[in-house]
N, C-alpha and C. Protein backbone atom coordinates (compact mmCIF):
# COMPACT_ATOMS: atom_id res chain seq x y z
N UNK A 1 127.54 102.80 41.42
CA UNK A 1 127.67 102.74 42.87
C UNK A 1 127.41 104.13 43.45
N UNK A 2 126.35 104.35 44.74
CA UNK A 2 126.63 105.26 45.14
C UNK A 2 127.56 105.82 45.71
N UNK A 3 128.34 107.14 45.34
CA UNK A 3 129.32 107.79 46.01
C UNK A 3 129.38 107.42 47.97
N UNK A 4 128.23 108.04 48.09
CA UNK A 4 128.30 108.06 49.54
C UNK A 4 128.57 106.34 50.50
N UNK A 5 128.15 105.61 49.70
CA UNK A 5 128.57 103.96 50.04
C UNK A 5 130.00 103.63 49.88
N UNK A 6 130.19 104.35 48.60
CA UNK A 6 131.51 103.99 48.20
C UNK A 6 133.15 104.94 49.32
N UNK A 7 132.39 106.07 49.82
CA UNK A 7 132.89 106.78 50.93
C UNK A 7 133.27 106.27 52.19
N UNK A 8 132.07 105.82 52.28
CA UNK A 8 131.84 104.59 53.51
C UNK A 8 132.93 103.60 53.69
N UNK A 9 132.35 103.13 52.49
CA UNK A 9 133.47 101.39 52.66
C UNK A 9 134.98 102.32 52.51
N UNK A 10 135.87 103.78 51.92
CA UNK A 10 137.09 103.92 51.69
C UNK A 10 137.46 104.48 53.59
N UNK A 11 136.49 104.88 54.40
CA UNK A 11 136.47 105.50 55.45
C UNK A 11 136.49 104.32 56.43
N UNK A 12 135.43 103.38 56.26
CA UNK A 12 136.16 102.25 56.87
C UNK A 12 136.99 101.60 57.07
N UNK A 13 137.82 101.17 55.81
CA UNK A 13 138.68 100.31 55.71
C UNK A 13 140.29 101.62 55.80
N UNK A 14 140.13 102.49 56.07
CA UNK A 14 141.14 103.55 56.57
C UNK A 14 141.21 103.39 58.28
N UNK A 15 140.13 103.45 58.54
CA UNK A 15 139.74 102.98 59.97
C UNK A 15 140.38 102.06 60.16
N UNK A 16 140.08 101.23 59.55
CA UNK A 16 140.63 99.16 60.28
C UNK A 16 142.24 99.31 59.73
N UNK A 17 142.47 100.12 58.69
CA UNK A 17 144.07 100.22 58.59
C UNK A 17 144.74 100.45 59.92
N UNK A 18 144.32 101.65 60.31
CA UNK A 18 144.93 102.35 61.71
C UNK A 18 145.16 101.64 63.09
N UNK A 19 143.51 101.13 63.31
CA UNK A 19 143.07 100.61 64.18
C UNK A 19 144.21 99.00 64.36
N UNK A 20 144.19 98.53 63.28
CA UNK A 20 145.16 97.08 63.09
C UNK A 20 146.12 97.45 63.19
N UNK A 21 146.58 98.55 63.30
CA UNK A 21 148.12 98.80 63.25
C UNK A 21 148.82 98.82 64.92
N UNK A 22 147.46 99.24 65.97
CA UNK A 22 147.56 99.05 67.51
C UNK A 22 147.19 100.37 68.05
N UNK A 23 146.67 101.67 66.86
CA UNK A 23 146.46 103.05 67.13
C UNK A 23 145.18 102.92 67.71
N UNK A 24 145.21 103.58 68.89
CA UNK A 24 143.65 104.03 69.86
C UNK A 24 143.14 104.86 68.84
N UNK A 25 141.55 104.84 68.61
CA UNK A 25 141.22 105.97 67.77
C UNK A 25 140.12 106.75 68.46
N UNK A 26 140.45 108.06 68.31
CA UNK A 26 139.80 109.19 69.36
C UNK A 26 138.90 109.86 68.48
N UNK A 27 137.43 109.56 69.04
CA UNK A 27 136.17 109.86 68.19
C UNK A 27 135.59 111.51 69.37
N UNK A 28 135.89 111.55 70.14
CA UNK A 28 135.03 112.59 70.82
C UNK A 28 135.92 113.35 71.84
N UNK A 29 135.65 114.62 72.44
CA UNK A 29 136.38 115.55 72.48
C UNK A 29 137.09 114.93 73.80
N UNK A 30 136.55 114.28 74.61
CA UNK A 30 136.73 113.83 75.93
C UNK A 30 137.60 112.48 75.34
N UNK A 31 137.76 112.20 74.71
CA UNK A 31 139.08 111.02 74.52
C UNK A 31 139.75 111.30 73.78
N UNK A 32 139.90 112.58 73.44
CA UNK A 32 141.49 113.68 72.92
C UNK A 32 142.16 114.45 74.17
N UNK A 33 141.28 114.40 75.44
CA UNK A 33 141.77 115.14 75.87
C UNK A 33 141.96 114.34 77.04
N UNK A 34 141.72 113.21 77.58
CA UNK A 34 141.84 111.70 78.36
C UNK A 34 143.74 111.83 77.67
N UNK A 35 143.52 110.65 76.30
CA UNK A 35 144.48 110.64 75.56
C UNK A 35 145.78 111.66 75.27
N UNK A 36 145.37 113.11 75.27
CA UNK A 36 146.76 114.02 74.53
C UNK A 36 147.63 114.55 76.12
N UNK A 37 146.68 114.17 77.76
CA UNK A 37 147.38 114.77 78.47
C UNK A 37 147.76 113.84 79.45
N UNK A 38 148.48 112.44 78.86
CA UNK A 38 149.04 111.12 79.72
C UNK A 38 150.08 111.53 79.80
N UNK A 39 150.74 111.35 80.69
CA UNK A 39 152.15 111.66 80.88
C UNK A 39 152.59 110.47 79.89
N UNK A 40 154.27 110.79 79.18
CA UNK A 40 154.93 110.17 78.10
C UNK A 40 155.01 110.05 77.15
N UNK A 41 155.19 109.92 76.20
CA UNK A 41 155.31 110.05 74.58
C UNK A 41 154.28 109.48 73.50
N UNK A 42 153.38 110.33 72.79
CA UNK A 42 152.26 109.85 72.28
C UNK A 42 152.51 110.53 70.87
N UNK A 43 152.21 109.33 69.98
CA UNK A 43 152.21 109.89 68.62
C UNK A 43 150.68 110.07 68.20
N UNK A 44 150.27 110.95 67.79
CA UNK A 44 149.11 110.83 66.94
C UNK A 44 148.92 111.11 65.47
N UNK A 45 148.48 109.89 65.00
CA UNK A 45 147.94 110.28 63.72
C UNK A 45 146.92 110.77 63.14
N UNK A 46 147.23 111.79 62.48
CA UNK A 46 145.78 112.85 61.99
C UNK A 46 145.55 111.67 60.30
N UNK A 47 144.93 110.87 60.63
CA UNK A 47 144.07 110.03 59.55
C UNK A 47 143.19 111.17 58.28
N UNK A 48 143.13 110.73 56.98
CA UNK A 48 142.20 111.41 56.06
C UNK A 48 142.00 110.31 55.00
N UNK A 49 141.17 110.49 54.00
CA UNK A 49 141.03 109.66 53.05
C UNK A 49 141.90 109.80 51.81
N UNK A 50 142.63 110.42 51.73
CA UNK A 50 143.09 111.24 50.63
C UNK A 50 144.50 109.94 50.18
N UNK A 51 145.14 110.18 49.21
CA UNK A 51 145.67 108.87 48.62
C UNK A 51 147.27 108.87 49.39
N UNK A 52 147.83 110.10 49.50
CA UNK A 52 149.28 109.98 50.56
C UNK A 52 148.91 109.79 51.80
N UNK A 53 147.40 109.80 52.51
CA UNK A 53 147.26 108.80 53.68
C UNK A 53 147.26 107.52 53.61
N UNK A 54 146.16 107.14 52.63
CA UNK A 54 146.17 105.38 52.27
C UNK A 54 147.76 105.07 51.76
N UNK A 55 148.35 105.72 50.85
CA UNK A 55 149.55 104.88 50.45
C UNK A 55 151.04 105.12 50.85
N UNK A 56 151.20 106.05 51.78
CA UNK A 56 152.14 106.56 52.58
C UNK A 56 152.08 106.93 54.40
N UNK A 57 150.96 107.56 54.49
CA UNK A 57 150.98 107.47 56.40
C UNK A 57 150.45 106.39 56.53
N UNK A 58 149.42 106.24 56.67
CA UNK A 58 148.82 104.93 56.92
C UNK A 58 150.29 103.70 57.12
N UNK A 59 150.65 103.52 56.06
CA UNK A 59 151.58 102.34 56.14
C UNK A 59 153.14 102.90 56.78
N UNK A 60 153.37 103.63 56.71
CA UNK A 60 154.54 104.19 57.42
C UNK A 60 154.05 104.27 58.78
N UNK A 61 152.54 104.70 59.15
CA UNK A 61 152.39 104.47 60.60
C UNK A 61 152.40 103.01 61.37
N UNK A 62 151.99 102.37 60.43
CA UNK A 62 151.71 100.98 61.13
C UNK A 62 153.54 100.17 60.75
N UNK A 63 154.19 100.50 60.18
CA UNK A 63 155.55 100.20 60.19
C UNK A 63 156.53 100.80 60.95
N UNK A 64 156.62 102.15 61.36
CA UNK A 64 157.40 102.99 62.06
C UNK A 64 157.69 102.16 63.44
N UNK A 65 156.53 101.66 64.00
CA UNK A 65 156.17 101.37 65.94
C UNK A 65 157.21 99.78 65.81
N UNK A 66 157.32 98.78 64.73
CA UNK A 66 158.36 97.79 64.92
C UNK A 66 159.53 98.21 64.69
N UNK A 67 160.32 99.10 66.09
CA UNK A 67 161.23 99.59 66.31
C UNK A 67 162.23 99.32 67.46
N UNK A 68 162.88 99.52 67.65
CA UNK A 68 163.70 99.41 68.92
C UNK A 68 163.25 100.79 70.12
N UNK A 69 162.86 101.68 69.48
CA UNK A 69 162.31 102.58 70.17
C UNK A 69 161.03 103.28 69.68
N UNK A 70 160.27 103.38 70.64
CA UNK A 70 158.78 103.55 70.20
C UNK A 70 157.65 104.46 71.13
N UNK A 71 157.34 105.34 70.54
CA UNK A 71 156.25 106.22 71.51
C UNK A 71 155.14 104.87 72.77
N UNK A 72 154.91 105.48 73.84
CA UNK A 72 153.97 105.00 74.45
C UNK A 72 152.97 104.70 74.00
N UNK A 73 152.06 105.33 73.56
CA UNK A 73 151.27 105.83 73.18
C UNK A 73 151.19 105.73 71.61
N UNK A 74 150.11 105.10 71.42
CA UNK A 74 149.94 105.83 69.99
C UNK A 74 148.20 105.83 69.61
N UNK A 75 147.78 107.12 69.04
CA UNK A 75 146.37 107.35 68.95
C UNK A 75 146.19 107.87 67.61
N UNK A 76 144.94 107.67 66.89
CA UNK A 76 144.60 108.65 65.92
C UNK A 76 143.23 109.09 66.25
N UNK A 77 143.06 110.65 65.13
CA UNK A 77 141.58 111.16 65.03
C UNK A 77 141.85 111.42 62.97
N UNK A 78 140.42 111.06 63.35
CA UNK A 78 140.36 110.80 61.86
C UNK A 78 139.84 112.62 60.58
N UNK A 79 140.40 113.39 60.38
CA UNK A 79 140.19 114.46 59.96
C UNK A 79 138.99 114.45 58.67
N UNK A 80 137.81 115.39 58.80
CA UNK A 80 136.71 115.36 58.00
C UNK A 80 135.53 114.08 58.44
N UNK A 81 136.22 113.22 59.57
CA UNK A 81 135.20 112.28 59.68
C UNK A 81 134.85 112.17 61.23
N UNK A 82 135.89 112.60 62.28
CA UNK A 82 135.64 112.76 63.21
C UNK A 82 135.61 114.01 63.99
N UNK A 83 135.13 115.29 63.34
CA UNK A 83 135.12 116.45 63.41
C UNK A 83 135.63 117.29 64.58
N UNK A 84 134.98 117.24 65.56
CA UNK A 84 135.31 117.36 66.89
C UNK A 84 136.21 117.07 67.73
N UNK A 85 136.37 115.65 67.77
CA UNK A 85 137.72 115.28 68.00
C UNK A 85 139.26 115.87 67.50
N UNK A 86 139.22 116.17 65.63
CA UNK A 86 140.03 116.59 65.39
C UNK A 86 140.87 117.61 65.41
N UNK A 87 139.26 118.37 65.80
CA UNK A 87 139.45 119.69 66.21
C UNK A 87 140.27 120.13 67.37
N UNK A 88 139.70 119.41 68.53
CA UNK A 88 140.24 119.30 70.03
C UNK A 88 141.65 118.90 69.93
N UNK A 89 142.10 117.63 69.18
CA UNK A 89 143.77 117.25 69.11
C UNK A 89 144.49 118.57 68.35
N UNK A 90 144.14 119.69 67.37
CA UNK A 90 144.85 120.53 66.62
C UNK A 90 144.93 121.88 68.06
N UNK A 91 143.80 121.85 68.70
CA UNK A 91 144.19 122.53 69.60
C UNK A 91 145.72 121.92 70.43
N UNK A 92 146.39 120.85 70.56
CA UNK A 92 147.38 120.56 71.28
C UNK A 92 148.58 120.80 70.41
N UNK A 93 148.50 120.81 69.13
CA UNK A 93 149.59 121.14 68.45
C UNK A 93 150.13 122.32 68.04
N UNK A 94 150.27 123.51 68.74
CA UNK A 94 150.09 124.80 68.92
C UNK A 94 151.77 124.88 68.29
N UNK A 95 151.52 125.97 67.22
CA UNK A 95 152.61 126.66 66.14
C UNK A 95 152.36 125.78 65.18
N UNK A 96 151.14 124.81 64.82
CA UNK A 96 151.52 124.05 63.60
C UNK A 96 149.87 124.11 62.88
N UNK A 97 149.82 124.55 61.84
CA UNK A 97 148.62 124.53 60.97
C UNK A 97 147.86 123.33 60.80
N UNK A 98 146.55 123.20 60.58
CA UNK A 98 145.83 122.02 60.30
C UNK A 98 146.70 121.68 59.03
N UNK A 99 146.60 120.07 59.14
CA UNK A 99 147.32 119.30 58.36
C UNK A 99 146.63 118.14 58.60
N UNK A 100 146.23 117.20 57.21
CA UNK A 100 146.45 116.07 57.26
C UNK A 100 146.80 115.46 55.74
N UNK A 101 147.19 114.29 55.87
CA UNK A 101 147.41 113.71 56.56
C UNK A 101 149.07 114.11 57.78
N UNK A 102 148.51 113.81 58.71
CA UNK A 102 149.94 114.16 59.34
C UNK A 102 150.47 113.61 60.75
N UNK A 103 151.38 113.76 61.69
CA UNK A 103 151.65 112.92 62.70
C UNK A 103 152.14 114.15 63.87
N UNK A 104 151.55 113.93 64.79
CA UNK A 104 152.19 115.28 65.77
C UNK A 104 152.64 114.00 66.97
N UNK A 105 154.13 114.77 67.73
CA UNK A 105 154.52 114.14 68.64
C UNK A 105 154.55 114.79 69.78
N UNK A 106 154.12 114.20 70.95
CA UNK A 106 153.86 115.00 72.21
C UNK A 106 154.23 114.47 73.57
N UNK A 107 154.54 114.86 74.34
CA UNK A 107 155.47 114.22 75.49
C UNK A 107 154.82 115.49 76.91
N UNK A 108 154.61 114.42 77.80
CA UNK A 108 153.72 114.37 79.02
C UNK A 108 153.12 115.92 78.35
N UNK A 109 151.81 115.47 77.18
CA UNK A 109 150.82 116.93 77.00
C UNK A 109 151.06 117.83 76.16
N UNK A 110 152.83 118.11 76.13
CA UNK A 110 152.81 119.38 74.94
C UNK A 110 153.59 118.52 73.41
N UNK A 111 152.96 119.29 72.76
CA UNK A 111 153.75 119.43 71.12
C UNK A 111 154.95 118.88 71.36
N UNK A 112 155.75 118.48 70.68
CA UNK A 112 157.51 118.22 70.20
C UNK A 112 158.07 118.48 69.33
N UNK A 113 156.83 118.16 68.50
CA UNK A 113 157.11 118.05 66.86
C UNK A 113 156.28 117.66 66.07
N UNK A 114 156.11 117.93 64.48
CA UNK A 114 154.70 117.52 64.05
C UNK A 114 155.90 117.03 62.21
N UNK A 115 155.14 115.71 61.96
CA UNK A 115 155.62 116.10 60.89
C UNK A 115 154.04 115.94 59.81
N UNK A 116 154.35 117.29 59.41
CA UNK A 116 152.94 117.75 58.17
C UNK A 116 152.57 117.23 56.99
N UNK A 117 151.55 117.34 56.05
CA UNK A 117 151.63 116.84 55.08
C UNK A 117 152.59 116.95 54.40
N UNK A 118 152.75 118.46 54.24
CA UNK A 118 154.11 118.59 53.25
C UNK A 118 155.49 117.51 53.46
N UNK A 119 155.58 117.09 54.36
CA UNK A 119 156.71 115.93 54.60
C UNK A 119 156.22 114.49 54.78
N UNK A 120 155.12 114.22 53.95
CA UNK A 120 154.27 112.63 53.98
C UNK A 120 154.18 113.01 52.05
N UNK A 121 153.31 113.89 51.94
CA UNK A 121 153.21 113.94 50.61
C UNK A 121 154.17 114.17 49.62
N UNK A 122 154.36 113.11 48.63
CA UNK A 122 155.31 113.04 47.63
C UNK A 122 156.84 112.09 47.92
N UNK A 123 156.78 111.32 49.10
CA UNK A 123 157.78 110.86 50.05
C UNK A 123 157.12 109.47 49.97
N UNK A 124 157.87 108.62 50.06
CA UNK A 124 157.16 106.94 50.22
C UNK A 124 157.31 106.47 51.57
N UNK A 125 156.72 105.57 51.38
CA UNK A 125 156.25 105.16 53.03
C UNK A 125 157.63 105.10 54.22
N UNK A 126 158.28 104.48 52.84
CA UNK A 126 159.62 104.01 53.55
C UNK A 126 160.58 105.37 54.29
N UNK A 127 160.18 106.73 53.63
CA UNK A 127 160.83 107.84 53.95
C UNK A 127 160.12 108.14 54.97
N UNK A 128 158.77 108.06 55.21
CA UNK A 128 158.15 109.01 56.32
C UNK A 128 158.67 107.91 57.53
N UNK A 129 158.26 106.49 57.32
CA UNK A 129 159.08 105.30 58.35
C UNK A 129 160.39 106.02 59.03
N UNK A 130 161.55 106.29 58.27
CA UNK A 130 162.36 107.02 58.28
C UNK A 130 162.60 107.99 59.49
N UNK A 131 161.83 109.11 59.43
CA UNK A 131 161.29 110.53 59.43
C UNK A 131 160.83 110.13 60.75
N UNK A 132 159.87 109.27 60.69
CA UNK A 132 159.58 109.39 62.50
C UNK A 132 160.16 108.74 63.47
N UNK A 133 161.06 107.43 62.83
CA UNK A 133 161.82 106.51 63.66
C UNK A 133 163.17 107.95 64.12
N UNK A 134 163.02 108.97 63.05
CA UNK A 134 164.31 109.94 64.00
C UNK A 134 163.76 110.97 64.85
N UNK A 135 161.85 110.87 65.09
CA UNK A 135 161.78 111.20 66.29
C UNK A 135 161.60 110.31 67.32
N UNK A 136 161.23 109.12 67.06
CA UNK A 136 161.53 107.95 68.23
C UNK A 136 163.02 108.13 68.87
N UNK A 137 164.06 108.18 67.60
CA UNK A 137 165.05 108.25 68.37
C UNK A 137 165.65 109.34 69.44
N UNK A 138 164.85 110.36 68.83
CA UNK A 138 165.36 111.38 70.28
C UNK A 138 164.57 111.54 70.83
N UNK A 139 163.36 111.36 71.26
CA UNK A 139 162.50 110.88 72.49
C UNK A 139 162.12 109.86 73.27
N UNK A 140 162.30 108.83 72.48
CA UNK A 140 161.70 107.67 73.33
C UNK A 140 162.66 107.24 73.89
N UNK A 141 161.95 106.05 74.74
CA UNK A 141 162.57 104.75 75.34
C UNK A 141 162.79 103.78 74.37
N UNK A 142 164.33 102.66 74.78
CA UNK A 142 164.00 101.56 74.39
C UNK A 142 162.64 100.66 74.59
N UNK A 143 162.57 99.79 74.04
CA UNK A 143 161.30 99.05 74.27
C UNK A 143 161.39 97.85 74.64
């Protein structure tokens, strides 16, 4: 099989993970920056191909939001595949290093909180679930 096909179909179906989960996905610089400056609580997920995205964010993202409390908002940009975009959302997370896979939380525009790879990787889904339902809980609304 060619690599680059086989890239394809793991980049896609990372895509339709996200996307099925109810995450807007922000391909260009002008719908990071539409998206990161709505007034209210927006989670974004910094998407990658790498295996603690597929088997830990990924599914901790699309499980976290059936909550009692839940960001407005929720968007991803996909890191290494949507270049530009990703670039433009790391500009909003200011004091926090490129990271992915990872989740930054932001409320009407600025930063809140980010949680990084280092706290997705080596952690199961069920912990990062965890991890962000206790920033739902001190930011959000009921739902």
């Amino acid at each position: 099989m060619d690599f680059n096909l086989f890239m394809n179909d793991v980049v896609d179906a990372a895509r339709k993970d996200i996307k099925e989960a109810g995450y807007e996905e922000l391909k260009s610089t002008e719908d990071v920056d539409k998206a990161l400056t709505r007034d209210g609580t927006t989670l974004v997920m910094v998407n990658s191909t790498c295996g603690c995205a597929g088997g830990v964010a990924r599914p901790a993202a699309a499980n976290a939001i059936h909550y009692d409390k839940r960001p407005e908002h929720l968007v991803t940009v996909f890191a290494g595949q949507d270049r530009d975009a990703t670039e433009k959302a790391r500009e909003y997370f200011e004091g926090y290093p490129p990271s992915s896979p990872s989740f930054a939380f932001l409320k009407d525009g600025k930063i809140v909180t980010m949680l990084e790879r280092h706290d997705i990787e080596g952690f199961s889904a069920v912990d990062v679930i965890g991890k962000l339902q206790n920033v739902f809980d001190e930011y959000c609304e009921e739902v």
